[in-house]
Protein backbone atom coordinates (compact mmCIF):
# COMPACT_ATOMS: atom_id res chain seq x y z
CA UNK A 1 9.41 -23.87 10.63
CA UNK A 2 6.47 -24.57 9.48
CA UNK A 3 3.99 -22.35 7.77
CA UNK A 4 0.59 -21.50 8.78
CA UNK A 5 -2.08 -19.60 6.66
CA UNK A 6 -5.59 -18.81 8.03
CA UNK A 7 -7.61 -16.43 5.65
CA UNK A 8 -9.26 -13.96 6.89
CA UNK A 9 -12.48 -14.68 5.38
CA UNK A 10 -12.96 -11.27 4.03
CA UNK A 11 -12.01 -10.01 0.53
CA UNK A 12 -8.48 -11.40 0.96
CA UNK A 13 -5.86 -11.19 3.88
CA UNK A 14 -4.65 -13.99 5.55
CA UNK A 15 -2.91 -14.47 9.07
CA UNK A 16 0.67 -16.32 9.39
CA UNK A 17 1.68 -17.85 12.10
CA UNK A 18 4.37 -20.46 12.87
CA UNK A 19 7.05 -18.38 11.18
CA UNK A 20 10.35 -16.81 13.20
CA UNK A 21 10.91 -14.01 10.23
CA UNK A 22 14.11 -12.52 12.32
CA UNK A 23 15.66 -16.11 11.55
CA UNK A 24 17.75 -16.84 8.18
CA UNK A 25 14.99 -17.85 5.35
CA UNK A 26 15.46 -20.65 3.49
CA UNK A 27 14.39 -20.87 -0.16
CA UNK A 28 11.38 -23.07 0.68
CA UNK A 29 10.11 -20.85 3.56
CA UNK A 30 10.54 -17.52 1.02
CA UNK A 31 8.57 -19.75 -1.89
CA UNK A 32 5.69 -20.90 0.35
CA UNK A 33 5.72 -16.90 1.70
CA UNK A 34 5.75 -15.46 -1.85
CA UNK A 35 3.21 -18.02 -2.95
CA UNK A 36 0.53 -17.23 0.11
CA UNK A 37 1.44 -13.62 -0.77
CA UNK A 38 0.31 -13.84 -4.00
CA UNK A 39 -2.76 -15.75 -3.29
CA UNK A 40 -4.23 -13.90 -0.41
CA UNK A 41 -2.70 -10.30 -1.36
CA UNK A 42 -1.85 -9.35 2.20
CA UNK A 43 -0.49 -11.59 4.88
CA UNK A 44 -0.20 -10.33 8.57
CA UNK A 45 2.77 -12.35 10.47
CA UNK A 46 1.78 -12.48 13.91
CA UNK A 47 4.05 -12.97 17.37
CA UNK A 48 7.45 -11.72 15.56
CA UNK A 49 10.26 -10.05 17.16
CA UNK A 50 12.33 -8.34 14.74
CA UNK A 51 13.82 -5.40 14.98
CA UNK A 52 14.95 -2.94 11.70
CA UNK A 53 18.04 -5.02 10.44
CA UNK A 54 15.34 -8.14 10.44
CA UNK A 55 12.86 -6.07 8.54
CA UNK A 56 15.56 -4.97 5.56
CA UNK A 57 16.66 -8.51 5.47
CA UNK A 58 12.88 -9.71 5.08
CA UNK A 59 12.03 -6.89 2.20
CA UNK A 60 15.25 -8.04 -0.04
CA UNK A 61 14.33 -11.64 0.24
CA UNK A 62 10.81 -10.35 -1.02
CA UNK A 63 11.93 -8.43 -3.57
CA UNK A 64 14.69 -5.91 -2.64
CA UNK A 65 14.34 -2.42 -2.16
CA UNK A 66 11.71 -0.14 -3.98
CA UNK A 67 12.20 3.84 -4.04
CA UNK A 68 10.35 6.18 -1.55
CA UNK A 69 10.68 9.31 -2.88
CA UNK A 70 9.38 11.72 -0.54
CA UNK A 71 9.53 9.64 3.04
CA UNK A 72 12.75 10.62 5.05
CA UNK A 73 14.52 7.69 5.86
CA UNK A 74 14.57 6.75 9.91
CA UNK A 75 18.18 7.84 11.66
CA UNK A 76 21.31 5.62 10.47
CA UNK A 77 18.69 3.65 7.77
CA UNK A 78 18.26 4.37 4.02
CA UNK A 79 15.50 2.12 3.50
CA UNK A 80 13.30 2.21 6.56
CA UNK A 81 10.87 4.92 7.23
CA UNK A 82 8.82 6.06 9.73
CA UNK A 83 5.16 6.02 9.87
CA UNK A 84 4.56 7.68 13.15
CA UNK A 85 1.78 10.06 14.68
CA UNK A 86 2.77 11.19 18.42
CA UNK A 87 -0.48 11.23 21.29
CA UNK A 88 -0.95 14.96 21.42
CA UNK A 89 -0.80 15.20 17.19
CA UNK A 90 -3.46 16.95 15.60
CA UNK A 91 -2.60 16.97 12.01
CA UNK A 92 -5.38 15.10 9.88
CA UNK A 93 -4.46 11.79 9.67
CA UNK A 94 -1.75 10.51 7.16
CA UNK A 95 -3.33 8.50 4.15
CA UNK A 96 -6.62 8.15 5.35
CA UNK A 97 -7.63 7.77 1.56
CA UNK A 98 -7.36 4.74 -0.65
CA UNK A 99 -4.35 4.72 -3.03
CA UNK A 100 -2.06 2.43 -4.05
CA UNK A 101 1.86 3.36 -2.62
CA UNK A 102 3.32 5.44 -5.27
CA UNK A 103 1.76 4.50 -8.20
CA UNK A 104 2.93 7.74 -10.21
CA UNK A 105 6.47 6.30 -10.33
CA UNK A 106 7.76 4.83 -13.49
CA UNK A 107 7.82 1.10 -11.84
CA UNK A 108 5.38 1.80 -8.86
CA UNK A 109 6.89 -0.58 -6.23
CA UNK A 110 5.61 -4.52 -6.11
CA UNK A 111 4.58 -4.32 -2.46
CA UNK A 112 5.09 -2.86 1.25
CA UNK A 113 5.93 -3.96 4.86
CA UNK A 114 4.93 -2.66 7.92
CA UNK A 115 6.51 -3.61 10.55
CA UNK A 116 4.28 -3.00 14.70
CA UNK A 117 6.95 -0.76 16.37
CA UNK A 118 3.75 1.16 19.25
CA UNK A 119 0.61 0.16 18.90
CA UNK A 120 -2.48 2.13 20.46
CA UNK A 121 -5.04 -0.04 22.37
CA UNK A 122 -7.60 1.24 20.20
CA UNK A 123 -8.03 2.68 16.95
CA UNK A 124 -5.13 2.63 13.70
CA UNK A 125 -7.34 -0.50 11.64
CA UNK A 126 -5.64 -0.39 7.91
CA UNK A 127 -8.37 -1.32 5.06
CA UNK A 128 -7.25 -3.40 2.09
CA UNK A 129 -9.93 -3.37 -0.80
CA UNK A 130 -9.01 -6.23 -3.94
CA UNK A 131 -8.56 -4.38 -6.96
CA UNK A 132 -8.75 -8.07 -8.54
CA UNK A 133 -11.92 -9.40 -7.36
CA UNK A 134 -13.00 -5.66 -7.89
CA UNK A 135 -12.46 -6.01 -11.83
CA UNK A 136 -14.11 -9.23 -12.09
CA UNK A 137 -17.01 -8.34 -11.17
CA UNK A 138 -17.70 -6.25 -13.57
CA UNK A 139 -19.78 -6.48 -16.34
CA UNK A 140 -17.85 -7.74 -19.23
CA UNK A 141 -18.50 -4.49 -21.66
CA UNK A 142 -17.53 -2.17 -18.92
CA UNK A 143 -14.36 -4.49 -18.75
CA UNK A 144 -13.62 -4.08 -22.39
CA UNK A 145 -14.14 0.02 -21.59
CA UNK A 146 -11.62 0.06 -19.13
CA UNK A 147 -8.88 -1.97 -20.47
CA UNK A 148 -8.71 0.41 -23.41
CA UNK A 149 -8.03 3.64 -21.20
CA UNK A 150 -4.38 5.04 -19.88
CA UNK A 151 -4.61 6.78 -16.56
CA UNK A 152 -2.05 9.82 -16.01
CA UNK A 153 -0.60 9.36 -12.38
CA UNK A 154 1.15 12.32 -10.47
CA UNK A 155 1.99 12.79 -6.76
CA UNK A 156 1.03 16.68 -7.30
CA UNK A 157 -1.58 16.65 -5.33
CA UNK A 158 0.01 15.18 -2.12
CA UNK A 159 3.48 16.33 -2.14
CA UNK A 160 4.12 19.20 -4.26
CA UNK A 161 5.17 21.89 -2.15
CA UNK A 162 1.94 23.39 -2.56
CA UNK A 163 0.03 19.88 -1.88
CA UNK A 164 -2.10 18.14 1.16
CA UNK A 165 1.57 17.45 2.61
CA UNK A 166 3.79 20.50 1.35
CA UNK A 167 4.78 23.64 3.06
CA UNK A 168 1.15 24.28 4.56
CA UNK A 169 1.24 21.10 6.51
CA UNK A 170 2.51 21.95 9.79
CA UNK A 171 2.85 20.15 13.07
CA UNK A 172 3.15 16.61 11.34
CA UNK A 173 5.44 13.71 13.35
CA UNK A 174 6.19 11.91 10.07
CA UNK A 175 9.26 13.17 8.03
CA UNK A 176 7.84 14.02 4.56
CA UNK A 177 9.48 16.22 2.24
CA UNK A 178 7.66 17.60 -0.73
CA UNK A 179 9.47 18.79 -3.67
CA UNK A 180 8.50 19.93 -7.17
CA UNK A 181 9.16 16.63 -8.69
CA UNK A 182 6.12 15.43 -7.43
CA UNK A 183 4.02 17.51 -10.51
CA UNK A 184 5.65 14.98 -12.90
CA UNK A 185 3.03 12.96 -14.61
CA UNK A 186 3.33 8.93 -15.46
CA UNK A 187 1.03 7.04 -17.63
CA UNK A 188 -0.33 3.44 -16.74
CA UNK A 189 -2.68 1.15 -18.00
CA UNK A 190 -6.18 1.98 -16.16
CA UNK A 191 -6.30 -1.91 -15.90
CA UNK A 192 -2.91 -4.22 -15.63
CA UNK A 193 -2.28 -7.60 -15.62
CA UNK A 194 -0.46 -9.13 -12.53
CA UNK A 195 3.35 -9.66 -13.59
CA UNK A 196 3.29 -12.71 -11.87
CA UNK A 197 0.05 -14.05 -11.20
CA UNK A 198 -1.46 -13.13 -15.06
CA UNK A 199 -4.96 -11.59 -13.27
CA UNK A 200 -6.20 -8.33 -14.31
CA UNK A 201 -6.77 -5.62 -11.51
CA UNK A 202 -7.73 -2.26 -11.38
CA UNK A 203 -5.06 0.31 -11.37
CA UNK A 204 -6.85 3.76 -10.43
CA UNK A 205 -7.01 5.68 -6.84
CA UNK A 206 -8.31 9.26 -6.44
CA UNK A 207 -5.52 11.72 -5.20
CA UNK A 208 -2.15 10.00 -7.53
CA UNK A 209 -5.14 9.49 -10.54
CA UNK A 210 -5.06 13.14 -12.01
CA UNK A 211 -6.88 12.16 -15.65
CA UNK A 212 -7.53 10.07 -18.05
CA UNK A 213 -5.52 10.10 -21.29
CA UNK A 214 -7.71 11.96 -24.56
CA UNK A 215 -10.35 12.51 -21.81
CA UNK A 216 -11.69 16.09 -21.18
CA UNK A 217 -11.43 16.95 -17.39
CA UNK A 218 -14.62 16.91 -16.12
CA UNK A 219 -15.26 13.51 -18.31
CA UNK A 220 -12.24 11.90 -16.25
CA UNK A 221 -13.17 12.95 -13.24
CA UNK A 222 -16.77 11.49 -13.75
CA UNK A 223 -15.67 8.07 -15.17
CA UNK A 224 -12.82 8.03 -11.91
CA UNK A 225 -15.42 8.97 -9.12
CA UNK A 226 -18.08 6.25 -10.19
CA UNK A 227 -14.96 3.91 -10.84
CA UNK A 228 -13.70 4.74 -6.95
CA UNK A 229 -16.81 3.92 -5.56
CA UNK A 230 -16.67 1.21 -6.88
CA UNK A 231 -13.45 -0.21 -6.32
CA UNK A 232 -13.93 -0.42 -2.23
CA UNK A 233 -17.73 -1.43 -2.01
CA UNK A 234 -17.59 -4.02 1.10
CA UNK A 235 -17.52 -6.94 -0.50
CA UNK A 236 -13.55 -6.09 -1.95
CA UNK A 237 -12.50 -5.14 1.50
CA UNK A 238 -10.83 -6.21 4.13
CA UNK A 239 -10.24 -4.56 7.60
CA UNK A 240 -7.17 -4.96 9.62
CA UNK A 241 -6.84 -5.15 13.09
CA UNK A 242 -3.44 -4.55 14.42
CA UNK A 243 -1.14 -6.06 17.13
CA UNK A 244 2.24 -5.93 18.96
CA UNK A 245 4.74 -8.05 17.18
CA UNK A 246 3.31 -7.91 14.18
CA UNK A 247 4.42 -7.41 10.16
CA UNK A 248 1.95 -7.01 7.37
CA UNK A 249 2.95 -7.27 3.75
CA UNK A 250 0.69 -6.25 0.85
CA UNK A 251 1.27 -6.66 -2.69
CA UNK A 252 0.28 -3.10 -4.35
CA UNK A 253 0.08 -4.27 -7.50
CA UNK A 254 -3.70 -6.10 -6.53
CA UNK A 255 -4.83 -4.03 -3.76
CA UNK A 256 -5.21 -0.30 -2.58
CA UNK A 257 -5.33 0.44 1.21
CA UNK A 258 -6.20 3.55 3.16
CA UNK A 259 -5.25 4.52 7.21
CA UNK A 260 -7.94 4.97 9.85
CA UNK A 261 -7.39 6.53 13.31
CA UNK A 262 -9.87 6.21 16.23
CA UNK A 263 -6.45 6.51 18.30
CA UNK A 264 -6.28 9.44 19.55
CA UNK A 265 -4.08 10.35 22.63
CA UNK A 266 -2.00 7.29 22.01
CA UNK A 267 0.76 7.15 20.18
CA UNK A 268 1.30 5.08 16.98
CA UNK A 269 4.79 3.83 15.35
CA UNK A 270 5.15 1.43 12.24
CA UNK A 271 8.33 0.90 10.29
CA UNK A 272 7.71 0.63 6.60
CA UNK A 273 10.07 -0.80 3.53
CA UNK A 274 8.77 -0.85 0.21
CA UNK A 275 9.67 -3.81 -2.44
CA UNK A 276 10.95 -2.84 -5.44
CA UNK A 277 8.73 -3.32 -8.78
CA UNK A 278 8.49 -6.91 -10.38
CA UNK A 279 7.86 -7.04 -14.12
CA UNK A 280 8.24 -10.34 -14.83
């Protein structure tokens, strides 16, 4: 097999081709993989066949598994969930803001897959904004600002019982389960360094960002609104387009991504691992 990267020529994202990922990986293949991976932040494989035993095997050779702590797993699967919205679904649409996948855990996870399971004609584009190139761009004090500040993460928000996705949220396809774990609260660096690239990227997203540590409230929620609009200005982003047979695999510790629908009457399936954190 032989490996073939074409950026996208946006932010980052790059398309792979010339890769059978339902076939055994060989140490070279997962190297040149992790390497484009790392480089290019989120890699679409195009024209794959796999089917949910391929996509487990794909996420441990990436990484192994990472904890998803309120997705229900799919049927007979512990690791695989289901990122579905039926044609006739009228719930507002899941994740439609920009966040990075459960960054209020302890070790927020390294990365996700999505594996193409239905695809709409229309409609479903994911958005990938570099939290990277996002950070160096900025001015060099305002650097120095944010490196010094501790953001306090917490899924509260989302899936507390009382939440955007709790006991309220009716009618939804997806199996989420909120519990009253989710008001715990985690503290990361506002800005961390890549485990394995050494690059400093922005580590904030409105919704799991609930405050900033020794900040006052409405202070916080100043600095983390001008910081957000920042973060996904056009020139850090990248747009998606989906297709059949297709996997995308982002790294979550350099980008955020949001959902978009446009879809409607036409039903959507992905299957999603997550990869377990990498420290280094």
């Amino acid at each position: 097999m032989t490996l073939q990267v074409e950026p996208s020529l946006q932010a980052c994202g790059a398309r792979i081709s010339g890769i059978d990922l339902a076939s055994e990986l060989d140490e070279d293949t997962v190297t040149a993989i992790r390497t484009a991976w790392l480089q290019h932040r989120v890699l679409a494989f195009v024209d794959q066949s796999m089917d949910d035993d391929d996509l487990e095997r794909f996420a441990l050779r990436m990484g192994g598994f990472g904890e998803d702590p309120f997705f229900a797993p799919i049927e007979g699967r512990e690791h695989i969930a289901a990122i579905l919205r039926e044609a006739d679904e009228t719930t507002p649409l899941f994740a439609e803001n920009w966040h990075s996948d459960w960054s209020f855990l302890p070790q927020p996870p390294a990365g996700t897959c999505l594996l193409a399971v239905e695809i709409p004609p229309v409609g479903g584009d994911t958005f990938f904004a570099d939290q990277i190139a996002a950070f160096a761009a900025l001015p060099d004090v305002r650097k120095s600002e944010l490196r010094a500040l501790t953001a306090l993460h917490s899924a509260q928000l989302a899936y507390a019982p009382d939440g955007t996705y709790g006991e309220k949220d009716t009618g939804r396809s997806m199996a989420i389960r909120p519990d009253e774990s989710a008001r715990k609260v985690e503290r990361h660096p506002l800005v961390r360094r890549h485990p394995e690239t050494g690059e400093e990227a922005i580590f904030s997203t409105l919704g799991y960002v609930i405050g900033i540590e020794g900040m006052d409230q409405p202070q916080a929620f100043a600095l983390l609104s001008e910081l957000a609009q920042w973060q996904v200005r056009n020139e850090f982003v990248y747009r998606h387009k989906w297709e059949p047979g297709m996997l995308v695999l982002w790294d979550n510790r350099s980008v955020l991504h949001r959902a978009s629908g446009g879809y409607e009457g036409h039903r959507r399936e992905l299957h999603r691992t997550t990869i377990a954190a990498w420290d280094g």
